[in-house]
C-alpha atoms as a PDB file:
ATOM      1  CA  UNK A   1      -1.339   9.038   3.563  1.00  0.00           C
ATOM      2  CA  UNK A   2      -3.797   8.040   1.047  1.00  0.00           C
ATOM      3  CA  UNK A   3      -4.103   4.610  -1.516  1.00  0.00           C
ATOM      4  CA  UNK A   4      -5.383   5.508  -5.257  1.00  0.00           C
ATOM      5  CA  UNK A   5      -6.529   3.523  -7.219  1.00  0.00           C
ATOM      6  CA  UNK A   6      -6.368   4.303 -10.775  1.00  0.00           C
ATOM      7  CA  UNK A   7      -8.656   2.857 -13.976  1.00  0.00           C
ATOM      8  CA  UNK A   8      -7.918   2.840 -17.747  1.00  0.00           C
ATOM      9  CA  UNK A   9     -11.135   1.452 -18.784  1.00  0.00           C
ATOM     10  CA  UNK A  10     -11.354  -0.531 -21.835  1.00  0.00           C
ATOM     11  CA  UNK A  11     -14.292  -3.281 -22.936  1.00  0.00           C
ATOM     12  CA  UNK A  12     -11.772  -6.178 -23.726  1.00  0.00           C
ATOM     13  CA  UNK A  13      -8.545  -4.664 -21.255  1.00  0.00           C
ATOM     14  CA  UNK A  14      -9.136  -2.626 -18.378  1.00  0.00           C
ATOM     15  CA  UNK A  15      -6.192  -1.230 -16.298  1.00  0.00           C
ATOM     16  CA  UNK A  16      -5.714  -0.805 -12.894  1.00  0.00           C
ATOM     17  CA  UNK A  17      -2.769   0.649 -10.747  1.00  0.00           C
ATOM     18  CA  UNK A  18      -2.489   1.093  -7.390  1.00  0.00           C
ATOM     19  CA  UNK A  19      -0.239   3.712  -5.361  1.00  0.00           C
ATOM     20  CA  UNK A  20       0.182   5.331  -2.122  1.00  0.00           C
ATOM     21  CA  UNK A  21       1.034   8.657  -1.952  1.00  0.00           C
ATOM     22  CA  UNK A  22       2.328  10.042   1.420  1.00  0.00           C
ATOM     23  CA  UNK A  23       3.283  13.593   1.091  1.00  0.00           C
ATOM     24  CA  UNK A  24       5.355  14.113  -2.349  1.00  0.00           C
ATOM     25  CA  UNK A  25       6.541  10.532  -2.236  1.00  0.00           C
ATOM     26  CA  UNK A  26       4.555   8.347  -4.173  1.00  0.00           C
ATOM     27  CA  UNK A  27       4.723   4.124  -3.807  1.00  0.00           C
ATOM     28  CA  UNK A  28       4.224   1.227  -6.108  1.00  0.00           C
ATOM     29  CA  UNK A  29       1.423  -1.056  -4.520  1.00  0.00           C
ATOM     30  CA  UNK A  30       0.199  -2.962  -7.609  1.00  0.00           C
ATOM     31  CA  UNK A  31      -0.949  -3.306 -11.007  1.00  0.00           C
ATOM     32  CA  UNK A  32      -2.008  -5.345 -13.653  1.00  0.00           C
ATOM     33  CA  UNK A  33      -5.212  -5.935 -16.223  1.00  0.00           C
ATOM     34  CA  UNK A  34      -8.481  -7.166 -15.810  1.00  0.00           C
ATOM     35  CA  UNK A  35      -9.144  -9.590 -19.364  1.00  0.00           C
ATOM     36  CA  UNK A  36     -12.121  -9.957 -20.458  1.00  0.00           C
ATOM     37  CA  UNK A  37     -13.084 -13.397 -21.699  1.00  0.00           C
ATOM     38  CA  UNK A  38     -16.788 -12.823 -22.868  1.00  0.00           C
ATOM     39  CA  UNK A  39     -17.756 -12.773 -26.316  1.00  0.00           C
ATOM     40  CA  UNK A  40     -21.162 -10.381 -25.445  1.00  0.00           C
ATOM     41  CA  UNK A  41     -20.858  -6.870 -24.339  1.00  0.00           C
ATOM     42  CA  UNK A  42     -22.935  -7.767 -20.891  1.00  0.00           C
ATOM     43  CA  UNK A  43     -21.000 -10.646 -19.900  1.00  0.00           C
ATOM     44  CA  UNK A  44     -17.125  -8.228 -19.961  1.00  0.00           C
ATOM     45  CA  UNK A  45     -19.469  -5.717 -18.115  1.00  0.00           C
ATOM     46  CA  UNK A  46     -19.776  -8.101 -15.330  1.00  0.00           C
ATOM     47  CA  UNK A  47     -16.497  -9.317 -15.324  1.00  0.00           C
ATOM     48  CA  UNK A  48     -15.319  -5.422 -15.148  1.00  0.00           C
ATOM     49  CA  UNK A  49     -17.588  -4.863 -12.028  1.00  0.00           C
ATOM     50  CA  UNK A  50     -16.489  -7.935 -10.727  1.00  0.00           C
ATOM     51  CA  UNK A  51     -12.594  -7.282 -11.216  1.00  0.00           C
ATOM     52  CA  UNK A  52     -12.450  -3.561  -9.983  1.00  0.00           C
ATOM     53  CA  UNK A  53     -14.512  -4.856  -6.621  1.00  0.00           C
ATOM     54  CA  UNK A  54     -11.725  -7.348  -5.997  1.00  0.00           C
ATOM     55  CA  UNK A  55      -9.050  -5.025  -6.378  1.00  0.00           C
ATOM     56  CA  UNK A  56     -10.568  -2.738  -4.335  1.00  0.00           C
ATOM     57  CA  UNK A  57     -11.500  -5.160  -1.603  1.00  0.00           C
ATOM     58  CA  UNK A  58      -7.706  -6.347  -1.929  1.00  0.00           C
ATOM     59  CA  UNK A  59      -5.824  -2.969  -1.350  1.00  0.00           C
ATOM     60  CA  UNK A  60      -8.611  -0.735   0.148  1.00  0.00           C
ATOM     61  CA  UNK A  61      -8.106   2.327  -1.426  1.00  0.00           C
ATOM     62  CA  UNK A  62      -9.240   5.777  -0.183  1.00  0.00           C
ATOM     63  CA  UNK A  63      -9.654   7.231  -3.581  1.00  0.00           C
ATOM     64  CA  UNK A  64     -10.848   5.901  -7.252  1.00  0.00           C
ATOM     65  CA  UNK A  65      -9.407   7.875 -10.577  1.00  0.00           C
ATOM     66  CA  UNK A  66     -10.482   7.035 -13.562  1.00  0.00           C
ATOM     67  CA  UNK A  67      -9.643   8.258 -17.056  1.00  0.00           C
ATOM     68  CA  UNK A  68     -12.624  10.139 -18.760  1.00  0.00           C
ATOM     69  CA  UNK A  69     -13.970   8.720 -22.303  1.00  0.00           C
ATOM     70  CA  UNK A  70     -12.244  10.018 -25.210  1.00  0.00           C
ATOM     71  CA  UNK A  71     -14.423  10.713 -28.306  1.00  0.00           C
ATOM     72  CA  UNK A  72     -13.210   9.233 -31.503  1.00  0.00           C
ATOM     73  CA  UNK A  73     -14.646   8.917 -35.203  1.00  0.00           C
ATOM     74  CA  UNK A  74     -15.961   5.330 -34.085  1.00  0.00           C
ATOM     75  CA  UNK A  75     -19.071   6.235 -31.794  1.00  0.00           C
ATOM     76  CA  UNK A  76     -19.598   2.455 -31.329  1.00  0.00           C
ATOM     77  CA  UNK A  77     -16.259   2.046 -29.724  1.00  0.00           C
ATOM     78  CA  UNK A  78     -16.861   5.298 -27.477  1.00  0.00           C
ATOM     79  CA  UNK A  79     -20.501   4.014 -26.358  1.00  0.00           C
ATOM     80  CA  UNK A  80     -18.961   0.718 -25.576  1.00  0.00           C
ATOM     81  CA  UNK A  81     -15.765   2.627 -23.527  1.00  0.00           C
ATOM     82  CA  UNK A  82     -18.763   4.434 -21.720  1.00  0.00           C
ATOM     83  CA  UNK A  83     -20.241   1.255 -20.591  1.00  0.00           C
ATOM     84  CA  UNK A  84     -16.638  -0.509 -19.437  1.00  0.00           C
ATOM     85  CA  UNK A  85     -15.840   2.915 -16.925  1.00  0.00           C
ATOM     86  CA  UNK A  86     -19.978   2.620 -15.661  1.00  0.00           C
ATOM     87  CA  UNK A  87     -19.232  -0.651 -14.716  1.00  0.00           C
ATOM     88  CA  UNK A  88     -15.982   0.468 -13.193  1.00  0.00           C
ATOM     89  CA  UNK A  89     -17.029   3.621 -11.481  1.00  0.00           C
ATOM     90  CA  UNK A  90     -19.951   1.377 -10.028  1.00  0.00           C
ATOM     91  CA  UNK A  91     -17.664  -0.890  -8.372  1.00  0.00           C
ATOM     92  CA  UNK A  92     -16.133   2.527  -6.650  1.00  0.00           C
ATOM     93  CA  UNK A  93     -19.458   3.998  -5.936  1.00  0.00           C
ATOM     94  CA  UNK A  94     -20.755   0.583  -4.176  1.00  0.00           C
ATOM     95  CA  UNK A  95     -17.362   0.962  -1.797  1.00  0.00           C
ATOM     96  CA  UNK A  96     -18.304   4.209  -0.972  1.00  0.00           C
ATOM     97  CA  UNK A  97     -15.089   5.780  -2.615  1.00  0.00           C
ATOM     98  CA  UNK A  98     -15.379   9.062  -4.460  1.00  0.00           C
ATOM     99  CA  UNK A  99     -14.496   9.137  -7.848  1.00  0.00           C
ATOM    100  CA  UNK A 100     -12.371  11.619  -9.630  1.00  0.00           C
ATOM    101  CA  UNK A 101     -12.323  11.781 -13.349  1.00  0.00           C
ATOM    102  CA  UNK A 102      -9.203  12.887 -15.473  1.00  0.00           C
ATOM    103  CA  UNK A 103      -8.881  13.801 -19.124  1.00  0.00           C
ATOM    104  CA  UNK A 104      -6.366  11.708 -21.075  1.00  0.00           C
ATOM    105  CA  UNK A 105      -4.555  14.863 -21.814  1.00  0.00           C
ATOM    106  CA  UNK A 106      -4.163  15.852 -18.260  1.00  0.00           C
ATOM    107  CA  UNK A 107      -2.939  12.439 -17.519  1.00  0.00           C
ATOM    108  CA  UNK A 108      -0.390  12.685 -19.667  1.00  0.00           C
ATOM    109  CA  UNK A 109       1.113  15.879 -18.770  1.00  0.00           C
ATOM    110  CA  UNK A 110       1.416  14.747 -15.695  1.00  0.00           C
ATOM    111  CA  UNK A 111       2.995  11.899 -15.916  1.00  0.00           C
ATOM    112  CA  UNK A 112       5.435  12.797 -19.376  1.00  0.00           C
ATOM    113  CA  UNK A 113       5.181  16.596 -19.070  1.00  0.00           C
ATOM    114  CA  UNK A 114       3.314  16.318 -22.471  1.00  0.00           C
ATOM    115  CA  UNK A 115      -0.385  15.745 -23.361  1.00  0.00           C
ATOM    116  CA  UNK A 116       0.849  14.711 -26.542  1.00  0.00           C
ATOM    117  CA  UNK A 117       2.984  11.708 -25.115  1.00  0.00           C
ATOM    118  CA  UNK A 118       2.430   8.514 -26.736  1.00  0.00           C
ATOM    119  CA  UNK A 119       2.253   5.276 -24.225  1.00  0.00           C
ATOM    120  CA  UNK A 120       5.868   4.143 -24.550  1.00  0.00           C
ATOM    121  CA  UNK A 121       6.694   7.537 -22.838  1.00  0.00           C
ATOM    122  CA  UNK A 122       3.667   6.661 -19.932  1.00  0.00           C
ATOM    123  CA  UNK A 123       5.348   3.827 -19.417  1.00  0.00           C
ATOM    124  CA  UNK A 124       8.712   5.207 -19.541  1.00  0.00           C
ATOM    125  CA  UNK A 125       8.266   7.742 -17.104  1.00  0.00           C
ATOM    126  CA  UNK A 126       5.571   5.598 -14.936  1.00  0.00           C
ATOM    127  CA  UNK A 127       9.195   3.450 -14.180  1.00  0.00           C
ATOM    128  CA  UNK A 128      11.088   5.961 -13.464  1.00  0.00           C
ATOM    129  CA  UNK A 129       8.790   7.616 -11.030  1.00  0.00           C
ATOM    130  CA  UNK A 130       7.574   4.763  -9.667  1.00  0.00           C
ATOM    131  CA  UNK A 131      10.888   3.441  -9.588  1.00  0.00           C
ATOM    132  CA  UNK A 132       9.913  -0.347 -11.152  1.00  0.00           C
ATOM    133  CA  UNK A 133      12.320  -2.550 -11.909  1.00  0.00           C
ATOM    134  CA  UNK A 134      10.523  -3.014 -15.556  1.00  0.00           C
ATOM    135  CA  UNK A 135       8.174  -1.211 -17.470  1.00  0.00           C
ATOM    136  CA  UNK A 136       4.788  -2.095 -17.127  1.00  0.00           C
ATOM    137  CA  UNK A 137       2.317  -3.580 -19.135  1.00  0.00           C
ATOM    138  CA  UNK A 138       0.866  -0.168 -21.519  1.00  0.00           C
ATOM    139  CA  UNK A 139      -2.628  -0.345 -19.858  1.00  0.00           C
ATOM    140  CA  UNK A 140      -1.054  -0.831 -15.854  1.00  0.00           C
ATOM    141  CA  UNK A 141       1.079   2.257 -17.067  1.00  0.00           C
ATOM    142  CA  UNK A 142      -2.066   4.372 -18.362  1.00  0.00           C
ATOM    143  CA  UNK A 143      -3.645   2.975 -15.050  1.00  0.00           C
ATOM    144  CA  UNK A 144      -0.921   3.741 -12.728  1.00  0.00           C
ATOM    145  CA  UNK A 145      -0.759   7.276 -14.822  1.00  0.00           C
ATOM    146  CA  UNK A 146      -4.109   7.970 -13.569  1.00  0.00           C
ATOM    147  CA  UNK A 147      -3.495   7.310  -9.888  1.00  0.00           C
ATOM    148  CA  UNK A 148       0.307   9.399 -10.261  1.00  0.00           C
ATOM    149  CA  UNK A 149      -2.106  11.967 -12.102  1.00  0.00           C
ATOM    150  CA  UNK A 150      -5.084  12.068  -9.104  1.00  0.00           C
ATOM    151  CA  UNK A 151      -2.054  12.113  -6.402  1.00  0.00           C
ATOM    152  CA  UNK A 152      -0.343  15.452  -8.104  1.00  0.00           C
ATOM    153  CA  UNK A 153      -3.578  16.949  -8.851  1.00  0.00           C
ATOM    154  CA  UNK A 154      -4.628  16.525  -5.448  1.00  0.00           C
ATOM    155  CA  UNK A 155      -1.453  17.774  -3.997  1.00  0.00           C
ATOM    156  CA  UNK A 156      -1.647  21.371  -6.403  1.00  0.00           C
ATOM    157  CA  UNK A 157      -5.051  21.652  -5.032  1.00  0.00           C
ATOM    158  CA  UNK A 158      -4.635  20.919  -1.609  1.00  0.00           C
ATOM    159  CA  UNK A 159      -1.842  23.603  -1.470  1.00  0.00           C
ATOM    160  CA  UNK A 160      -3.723  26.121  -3.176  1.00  0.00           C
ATOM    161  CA  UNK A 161      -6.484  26.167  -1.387  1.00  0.00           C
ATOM    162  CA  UNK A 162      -4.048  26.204   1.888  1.00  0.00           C
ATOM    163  CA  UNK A 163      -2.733  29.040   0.025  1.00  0.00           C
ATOM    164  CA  UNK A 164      -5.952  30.837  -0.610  1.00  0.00           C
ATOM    165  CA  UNK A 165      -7.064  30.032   3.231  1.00  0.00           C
ATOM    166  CA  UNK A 166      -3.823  31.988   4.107  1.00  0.00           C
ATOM    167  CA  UNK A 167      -4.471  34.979   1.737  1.00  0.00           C
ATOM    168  CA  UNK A 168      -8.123  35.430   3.603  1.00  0.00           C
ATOM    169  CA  UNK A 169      -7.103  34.848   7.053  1.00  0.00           C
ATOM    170  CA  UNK A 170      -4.155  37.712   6.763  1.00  0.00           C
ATOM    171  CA  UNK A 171      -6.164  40.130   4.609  1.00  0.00           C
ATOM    172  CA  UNK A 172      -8.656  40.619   7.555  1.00  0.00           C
ATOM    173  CA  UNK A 173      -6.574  40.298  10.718  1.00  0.00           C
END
């Protein structure tokens, strides 16, 4: 068994969602959005730091996903994206969590099947896997997309490397 938390970082909105994934079956714990209400870039920084510790401190998780930056035409905007997942991955870091990164991409062809997949289909298929009574807000989805993300990663990896240990141990009995 294993709680994830997963991060969509943003300056102004930052995501969270919060799972736990025990074998292939994968529960709802929480979500929701950290606002920021500070006009300077320092100020949301703290509040970001400040948020993610609190949600960590509420459902200890065992593991911290984030989503990786995505470079756009706007470097301003990236630099700034940068700064919101430091301040998040921080907060992790400070728990002594490790931190696994994830590609938006990747996220989203885990969660849709697509890395194409716009975020009404995250949060379309983030209901129906997570089985939620609603859909949730677009940047819990993302978030929660993260942790679903981290938890079938893991799992692929986990089983090839059992896999793999397998292989060797029979190739030189």
């Amino acid at each position: 068994m294993s709680i994830i938390l997963g991060i969509d970082p943003g300056s102004r909105i930052t995501g969270y969602g919060v799972i736990r994934q025990q074998g292939r079956h994968l529960q709802y714990l929480g979500s929701g959005c950290i606002r920021t209400s500070e006009k300077e870039l320092p100020g949301r920084l703290k509040q970001i730091y400040a948020g993610v510790t609190e949600i960590i401190t509420q459902f200890q998780p065992d593991v911290f996903a984030i989503e990786q930056v995505f470079m756009s035409k706007n470097a301003d905007s990236a630099l700034k994206l940068g700064q919101a997942r430091g301040s998040a991955i921080v907060a992790a870091v400070n728990a002594d969590l490790p931190v696994y990164e994830y590609a938006a991409r990747l996220i989203k062809q885990a969660v849709v099947g697509t890395g194409g997949a716009d975020k009404v289909q995250v949060q379309h298929m983030v209901q129906h896997m997570l089985k939620l009574p609603a859909k949730p807000q677009a940047d819990a989805a993302d978030a929660l997309g993260v942790a679903i993300c981290h938890a079938n990663t893991n799992k692929t990896l986990v089983a090839l490397a059992g896999k793999a240990t397998s292989a060797r141990k029979g190739r030189y009995r």
